[in-house]
C-alpha atoms as a PDB file:
ATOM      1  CA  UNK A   1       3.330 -23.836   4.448  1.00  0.00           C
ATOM      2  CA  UNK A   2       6.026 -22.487   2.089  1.00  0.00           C
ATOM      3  CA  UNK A   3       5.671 -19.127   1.135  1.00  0.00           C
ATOM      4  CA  UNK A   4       7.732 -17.094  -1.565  1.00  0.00           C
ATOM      5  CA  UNK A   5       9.622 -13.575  -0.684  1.00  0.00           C
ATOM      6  CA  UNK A   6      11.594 -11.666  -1.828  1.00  0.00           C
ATOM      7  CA  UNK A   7      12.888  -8.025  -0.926  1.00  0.00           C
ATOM      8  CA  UNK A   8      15.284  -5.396  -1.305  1.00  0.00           C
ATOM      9  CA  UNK A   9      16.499  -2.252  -0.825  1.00  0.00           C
ATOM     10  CA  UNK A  10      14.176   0.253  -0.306  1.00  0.00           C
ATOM     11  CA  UNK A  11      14.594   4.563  -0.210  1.00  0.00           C
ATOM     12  CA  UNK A  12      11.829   7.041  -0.110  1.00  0.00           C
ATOM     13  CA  UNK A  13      11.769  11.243  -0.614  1.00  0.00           C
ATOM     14  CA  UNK A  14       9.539  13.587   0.200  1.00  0.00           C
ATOM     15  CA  UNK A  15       6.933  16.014  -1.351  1.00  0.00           C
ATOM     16  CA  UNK A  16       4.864  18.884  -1.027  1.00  0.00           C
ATOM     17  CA  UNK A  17       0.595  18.893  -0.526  1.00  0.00           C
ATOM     18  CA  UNK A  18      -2.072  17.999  -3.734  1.00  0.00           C
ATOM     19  CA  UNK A  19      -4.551  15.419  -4.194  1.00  0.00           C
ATOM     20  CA  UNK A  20      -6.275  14.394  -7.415  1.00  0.00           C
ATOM     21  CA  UNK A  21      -9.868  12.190  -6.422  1.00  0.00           C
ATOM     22  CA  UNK A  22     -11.029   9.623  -8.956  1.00  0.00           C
ATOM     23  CA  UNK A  23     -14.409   8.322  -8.018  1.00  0.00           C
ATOM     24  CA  UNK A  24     -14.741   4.034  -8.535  1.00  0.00           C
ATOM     25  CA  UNK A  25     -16.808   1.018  -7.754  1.00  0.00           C
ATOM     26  CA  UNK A  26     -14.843  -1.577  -5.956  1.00  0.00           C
ATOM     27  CA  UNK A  27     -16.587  -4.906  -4.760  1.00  0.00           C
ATOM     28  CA  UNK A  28     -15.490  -5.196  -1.261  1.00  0.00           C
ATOM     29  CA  UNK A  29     -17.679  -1.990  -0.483  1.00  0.00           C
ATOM     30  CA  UNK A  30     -20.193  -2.613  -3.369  1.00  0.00           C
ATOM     31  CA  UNK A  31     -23.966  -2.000  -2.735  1.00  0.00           C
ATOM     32  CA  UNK A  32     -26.680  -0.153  -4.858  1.00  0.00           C
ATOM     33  CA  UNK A  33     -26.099   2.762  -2.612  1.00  0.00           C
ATOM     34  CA  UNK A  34     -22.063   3.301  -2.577  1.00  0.00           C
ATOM     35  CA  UNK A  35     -19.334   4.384  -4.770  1.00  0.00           C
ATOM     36  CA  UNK A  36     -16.085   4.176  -3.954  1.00  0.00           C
ATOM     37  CA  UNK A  37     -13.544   7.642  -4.100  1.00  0.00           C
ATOM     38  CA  UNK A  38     -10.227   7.021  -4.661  1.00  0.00           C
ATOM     39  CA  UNK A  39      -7.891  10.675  -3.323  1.00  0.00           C
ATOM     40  CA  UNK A  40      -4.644  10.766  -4.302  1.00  0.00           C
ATOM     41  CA  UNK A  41      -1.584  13.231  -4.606  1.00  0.00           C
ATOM     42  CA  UNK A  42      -1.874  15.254  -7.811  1.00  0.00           C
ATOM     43  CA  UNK A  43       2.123  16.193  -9.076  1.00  0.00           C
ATOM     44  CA  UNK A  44       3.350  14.591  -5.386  1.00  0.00           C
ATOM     45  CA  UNK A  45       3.528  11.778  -3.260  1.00  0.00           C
ATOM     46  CA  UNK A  46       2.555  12.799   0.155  1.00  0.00           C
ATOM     47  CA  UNK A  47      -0.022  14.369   1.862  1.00  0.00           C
ATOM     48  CA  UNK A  48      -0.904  14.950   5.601  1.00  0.00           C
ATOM     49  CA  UNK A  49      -3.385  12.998   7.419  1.00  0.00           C
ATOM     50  CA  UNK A  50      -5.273  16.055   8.327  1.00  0.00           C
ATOM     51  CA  UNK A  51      -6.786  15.210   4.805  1.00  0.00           C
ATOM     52  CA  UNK A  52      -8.466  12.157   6.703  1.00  0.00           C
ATOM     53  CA  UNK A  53     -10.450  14.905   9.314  1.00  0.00           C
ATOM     54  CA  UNK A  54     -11.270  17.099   5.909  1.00  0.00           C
ATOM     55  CA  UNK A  55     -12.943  14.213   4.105  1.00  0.00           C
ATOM     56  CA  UNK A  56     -14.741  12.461   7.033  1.00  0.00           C
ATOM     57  CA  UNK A  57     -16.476  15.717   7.613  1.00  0.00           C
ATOM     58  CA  UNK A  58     -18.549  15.453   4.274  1.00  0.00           C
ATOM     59  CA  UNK A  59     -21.904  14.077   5.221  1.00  0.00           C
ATOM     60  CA  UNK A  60     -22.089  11.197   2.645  1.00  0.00           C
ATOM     61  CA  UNK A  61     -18.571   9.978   3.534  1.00  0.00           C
ATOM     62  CA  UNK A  62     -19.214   6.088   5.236  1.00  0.00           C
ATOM     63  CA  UNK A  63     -15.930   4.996   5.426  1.00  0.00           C
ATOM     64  CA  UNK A  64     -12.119   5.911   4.907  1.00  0.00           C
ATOM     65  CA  UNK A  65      -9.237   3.854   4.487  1.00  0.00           C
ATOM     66  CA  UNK A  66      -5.592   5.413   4.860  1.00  0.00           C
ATOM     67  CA  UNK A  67      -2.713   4.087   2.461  1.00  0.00           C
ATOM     68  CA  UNK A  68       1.153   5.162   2.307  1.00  0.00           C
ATOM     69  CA  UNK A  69       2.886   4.615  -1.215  1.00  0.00           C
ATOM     70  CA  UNK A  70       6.532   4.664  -0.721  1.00  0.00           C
ATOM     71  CA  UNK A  71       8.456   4.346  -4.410  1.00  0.00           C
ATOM     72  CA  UNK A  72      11.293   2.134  -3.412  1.00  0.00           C
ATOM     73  CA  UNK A  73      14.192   0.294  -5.461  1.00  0.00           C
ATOM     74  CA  UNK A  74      13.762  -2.339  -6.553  1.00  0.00           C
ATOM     75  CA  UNK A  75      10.230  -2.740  -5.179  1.00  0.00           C
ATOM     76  CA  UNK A  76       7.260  -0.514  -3.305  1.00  0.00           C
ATOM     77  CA  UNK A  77       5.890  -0.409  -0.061  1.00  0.00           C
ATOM     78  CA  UNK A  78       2.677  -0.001   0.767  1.00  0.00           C
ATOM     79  CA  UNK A  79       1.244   0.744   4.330  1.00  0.00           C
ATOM     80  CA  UNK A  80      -2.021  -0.423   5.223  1.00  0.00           C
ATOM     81  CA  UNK A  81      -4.211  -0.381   7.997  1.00  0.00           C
ATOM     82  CA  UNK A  82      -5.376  -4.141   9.140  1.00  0.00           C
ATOM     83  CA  UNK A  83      -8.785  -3.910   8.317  1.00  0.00           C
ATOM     84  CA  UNK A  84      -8.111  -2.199   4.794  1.00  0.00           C
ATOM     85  CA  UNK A  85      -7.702  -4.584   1.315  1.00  0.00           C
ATOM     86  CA  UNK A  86      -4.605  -5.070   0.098  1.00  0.00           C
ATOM     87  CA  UNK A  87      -5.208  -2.293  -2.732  1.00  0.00           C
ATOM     88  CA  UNK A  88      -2.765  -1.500  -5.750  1.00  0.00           C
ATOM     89  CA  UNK A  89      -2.600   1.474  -7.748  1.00  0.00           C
ATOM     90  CA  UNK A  90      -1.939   0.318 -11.405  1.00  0.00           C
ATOM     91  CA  UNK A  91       0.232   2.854 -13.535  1.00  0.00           C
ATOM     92  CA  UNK A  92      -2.802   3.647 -16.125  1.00  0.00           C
ATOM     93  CA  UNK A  93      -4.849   4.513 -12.760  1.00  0.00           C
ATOM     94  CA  UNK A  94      -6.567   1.549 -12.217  1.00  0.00           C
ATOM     95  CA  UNK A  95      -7.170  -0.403  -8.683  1.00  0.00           C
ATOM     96  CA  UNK A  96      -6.748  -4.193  -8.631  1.00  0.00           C
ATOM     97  CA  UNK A  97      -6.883  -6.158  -4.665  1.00  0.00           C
ATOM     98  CA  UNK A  98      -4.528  -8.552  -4.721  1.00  0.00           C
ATOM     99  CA  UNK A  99      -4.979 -11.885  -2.503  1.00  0.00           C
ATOM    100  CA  UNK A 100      -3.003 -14.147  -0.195  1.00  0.00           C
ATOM    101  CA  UNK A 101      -1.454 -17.241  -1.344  1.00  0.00           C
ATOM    102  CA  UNK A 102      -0.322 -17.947   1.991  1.00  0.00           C
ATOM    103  CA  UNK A 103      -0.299 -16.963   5.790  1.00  0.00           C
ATOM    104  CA  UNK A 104      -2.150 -14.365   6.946  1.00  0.00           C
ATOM    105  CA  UNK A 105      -3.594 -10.688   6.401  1.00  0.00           C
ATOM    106  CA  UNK A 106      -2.477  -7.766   8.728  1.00  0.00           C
ATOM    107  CA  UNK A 107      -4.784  -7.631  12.503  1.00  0.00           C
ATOM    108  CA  UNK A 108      -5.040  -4.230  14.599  1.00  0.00           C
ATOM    109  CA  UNK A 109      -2.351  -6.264  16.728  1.00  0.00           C
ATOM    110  CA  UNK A 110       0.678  -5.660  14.091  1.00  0.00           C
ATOM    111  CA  UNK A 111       0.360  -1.827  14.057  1.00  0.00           C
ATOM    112  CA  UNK A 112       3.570  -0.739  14.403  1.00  0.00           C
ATOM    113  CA  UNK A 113       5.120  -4.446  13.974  1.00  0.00           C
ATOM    114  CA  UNK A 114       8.051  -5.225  11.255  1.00  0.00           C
ATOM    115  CA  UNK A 115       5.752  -7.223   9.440  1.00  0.00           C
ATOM    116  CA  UNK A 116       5.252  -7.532   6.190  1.00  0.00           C
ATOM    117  CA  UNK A 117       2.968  -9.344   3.255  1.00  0.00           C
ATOM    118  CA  UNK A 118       5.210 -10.056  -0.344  1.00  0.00           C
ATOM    119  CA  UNK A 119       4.498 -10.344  -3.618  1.00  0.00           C
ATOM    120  CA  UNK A 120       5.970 -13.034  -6.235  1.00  0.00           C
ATOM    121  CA  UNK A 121       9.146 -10.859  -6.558  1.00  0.00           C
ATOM    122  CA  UNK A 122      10.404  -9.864  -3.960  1.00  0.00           C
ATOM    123  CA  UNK A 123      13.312 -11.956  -2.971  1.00  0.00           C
ATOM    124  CA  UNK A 124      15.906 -11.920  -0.127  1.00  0.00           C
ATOM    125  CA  UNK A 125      19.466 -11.842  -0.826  1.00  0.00           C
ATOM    126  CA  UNK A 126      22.289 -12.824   1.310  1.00  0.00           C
ATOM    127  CA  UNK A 127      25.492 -14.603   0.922  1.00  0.00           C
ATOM    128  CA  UNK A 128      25.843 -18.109   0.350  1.00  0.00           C
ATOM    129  CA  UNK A 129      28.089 -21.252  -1.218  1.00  0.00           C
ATOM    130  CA  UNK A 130      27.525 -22.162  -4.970  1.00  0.00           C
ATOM    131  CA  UNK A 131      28.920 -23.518  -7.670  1.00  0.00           C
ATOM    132  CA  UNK A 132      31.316 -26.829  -7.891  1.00  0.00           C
ATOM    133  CA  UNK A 133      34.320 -25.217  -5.826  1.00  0.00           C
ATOM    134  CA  UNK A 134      32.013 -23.902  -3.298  1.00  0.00           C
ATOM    135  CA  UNK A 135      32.556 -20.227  -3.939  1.00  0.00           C
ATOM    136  CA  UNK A 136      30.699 -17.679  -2.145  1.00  0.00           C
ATOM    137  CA  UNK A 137      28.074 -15.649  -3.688  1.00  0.00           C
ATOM    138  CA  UNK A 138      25.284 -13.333  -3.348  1.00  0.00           C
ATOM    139  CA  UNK A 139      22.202 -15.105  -3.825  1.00  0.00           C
ATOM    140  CA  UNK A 140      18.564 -14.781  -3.868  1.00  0.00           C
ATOM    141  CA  UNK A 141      16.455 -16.792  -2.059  1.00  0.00           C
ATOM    142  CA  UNK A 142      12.805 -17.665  -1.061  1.00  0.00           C
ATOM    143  CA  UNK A 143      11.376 -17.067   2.120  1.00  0.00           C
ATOM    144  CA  UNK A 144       8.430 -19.226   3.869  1.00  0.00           C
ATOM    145  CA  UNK A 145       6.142 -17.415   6.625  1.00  0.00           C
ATOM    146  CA  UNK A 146       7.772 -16.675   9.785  1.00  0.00           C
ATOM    147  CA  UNK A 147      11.235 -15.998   8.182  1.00  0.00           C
ATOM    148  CA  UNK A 148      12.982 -12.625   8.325  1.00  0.00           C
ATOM    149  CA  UNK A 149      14.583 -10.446   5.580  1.00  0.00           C
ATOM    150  CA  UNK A 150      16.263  -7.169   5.645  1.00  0.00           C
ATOM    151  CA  UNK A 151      13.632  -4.438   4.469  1.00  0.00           C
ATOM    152  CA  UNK A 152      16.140  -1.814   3.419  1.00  0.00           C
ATOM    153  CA  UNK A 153      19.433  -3.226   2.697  1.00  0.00           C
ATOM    154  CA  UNK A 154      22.373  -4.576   4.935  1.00  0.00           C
ATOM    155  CA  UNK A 155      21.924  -2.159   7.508  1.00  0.00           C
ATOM    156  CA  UNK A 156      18.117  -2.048   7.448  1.00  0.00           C
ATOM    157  CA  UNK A 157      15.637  -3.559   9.690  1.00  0.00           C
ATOM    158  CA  UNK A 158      14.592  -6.880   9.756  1.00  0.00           C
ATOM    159  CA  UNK A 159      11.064  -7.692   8.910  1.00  0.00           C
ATOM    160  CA  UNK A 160       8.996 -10.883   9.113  1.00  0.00           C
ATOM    161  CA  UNK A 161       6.912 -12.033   6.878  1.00  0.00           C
ATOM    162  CA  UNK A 162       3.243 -12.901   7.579  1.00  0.00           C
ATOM    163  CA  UNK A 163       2.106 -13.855   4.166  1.00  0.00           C
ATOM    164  CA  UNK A 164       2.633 -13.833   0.564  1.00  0.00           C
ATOM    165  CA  UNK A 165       0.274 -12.988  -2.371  1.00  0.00           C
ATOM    166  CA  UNK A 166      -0.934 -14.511  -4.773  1.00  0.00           C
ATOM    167  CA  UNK A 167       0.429 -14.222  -8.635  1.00  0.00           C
ATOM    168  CA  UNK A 168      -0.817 -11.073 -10.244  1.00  0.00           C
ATOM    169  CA  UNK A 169       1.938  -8.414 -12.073  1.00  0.00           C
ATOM    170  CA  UNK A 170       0.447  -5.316 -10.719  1.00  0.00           C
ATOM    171  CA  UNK A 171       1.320  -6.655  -6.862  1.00  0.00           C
ATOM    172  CA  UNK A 172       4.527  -9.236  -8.046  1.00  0.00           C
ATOM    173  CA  UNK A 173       7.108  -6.491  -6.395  1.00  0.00           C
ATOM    174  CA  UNK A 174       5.219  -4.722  -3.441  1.00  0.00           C
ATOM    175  CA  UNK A 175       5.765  -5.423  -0.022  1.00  0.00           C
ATOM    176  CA  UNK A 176       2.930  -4.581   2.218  1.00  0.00           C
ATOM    177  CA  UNK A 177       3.477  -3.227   5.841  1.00  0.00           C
ATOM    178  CA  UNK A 178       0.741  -1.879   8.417  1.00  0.00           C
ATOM    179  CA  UNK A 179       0.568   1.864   7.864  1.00  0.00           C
ATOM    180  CA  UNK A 180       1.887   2.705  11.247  1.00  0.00           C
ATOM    181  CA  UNK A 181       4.950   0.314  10.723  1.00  0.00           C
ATOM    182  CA  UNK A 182       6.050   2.021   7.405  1.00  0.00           C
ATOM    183  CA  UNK A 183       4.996   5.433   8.805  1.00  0.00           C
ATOM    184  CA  UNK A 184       7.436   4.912  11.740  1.00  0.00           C
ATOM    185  CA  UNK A 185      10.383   3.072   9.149  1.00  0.00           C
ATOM    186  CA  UNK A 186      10.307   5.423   6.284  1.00  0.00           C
ATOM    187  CA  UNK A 187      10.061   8.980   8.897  1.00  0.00           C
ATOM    188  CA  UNK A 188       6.415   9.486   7.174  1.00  0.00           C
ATOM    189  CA  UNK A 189       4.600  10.156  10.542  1.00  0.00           C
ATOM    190  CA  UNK A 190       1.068  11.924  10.296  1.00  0.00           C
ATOM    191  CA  UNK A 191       1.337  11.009   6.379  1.00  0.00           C
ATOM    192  CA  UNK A 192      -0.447   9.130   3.812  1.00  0.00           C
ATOM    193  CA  UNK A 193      -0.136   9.276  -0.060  1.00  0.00           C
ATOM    194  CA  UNK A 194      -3.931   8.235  -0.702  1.00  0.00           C
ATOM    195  CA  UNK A 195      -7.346   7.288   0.658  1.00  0.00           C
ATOM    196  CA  UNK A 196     -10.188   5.049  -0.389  1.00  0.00           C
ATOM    197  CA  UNK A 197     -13.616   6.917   0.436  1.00  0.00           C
ATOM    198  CA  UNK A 198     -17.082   4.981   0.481  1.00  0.00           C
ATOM    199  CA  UNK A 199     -20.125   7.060  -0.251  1.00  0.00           C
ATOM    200  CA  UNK A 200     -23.781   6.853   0.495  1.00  0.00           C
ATOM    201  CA  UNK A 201     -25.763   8.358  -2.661  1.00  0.00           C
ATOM    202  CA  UNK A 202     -24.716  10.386  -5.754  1.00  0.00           C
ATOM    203  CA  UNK A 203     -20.881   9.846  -5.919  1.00  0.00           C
ATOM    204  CA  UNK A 204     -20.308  12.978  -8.462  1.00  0.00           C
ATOM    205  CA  UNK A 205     -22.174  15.183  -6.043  1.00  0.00           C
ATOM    206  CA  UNK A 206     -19.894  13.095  -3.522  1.00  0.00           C
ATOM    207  CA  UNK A 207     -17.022  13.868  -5.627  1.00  0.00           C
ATOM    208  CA  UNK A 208     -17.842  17.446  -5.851  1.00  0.00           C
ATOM    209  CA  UNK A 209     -18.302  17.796  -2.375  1.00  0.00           C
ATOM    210  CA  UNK A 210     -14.716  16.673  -1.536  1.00  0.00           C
ATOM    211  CA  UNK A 211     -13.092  18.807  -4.180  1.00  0.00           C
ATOM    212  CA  UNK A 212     -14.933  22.346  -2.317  1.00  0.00           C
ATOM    213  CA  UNK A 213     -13.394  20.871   0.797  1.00  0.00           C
ATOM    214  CA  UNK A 214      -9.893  19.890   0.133  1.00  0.00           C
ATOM    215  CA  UNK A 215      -9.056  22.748  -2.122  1.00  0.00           C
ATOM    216  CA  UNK A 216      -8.609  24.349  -5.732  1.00  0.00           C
ATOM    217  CA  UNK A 217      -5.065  21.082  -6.266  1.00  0.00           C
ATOM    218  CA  UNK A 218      -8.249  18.796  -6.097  1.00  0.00           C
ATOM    219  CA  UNK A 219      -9.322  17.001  -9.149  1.00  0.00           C
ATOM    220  CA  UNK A 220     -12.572  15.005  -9.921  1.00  0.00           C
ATOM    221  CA  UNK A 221     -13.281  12.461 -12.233  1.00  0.00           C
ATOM    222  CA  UNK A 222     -16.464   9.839 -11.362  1.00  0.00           C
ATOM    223  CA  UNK A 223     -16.361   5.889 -13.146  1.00  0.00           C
ATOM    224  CA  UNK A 224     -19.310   3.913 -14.020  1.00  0.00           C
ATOM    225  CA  UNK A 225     -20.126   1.331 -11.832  1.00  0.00           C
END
């Protein structure tokens, strides 16, 4: 099947520690007796993954899935573990999944793989003819599944692309890799820049909980379900 990519150059910087946690119902962990956390940095990008070891230790913690934001130009990466949906963070807050169009979602197998999932614009350039006199040009391009582009520019990596998503404009310009892969690619090892925590029970005491454990840069804010 054809697939649309696209890419480009993509840069990263670091930050110090602080996590904001916004508390959320999302349906793929929906159930009468779950909420879902959101943590995230609070006036950074980046925290350590020791955060991971902090939160699991809260008794009504069911579940934790690890993300890496990486602000890139002209588009953002996200790392991902397999298992985890293909979350965004929208700029008012907000958490939409996005879906595959086509090829396939991220397996324990790609850890660490240049592989990547696209969204509707993100496009591959390299040099081609055009025009009547056949002049060359830089030119963007679409990619189907199983094609490579460069992730970060001409000197970059190559990376192949499993899938591509489905139309939406908070997900158009990210490019999905497994966490471990953009850990490894953008020097970010041992870090994350937020986590989705499931909850059993009362998701403000929940809530509360994690802010006593992960410090006074915590904040807490719980959403109706």
């Amino acid at each position: 099947m054809r697939t649309t990519t696209r890419s480009g150059w993509l840069g990263a910087r670091k930050t110090a520690l602080g996590c904001a946690v916004v508390a959320l119902s999302l349906a793929s962990w929906a159930s009468a007796e779950a909420a879902v956390l959101k943590i995230a940095p609070a006036g950074a990008e980046i925290v350590s993954e020791d955060i991971v070891a902090r939160t699991k230790a809260i008794k009504s913690v069911r579940k934790v899935e690890r993300y890496l934001l990486i602000k890139a130009s002209p588009h953002q990466v996200i790392g991902v573990e397999g298992d985890a949906p293909l979350r965004v963070i929208t700029p008012d807050g907000g958490v939409v999944e996005a879906t595959l169009e086509t090829g396939k979602k991220f397996r324990k197998e790609d850890d660490g793989k240049p592989v990547a999932i696209v969204g509707t614009k993100v496009y591959a350039e390299d040099y081609g003819y055009r025009g009547s006199m056949g002049q060359m040009a830089r030119m963007k391009h679409l990619l189907e599944v199983g094609q490579t582009f460069k992730l970060t520019g001409e000197a970059g990596p190559r990376v192949r692309v499993l899938g591509t998503l489905a139309a939406r404009p908070e997900a158009a310009e990210k490019v999905f890799l497994p966490l471990s892969t953009a850990q490894k690619l953008f020097d970010r090892a041992g870090q994350v820049s937020h986590l989705f925590v499931a909850v059993d029970g009362d998701a403000e005491a929940a809530a509360k909980a994690l802010q006593a454990a992960l410090g006074s840069s915590v904040e807490v804010s719980v959403a109706s379900r």
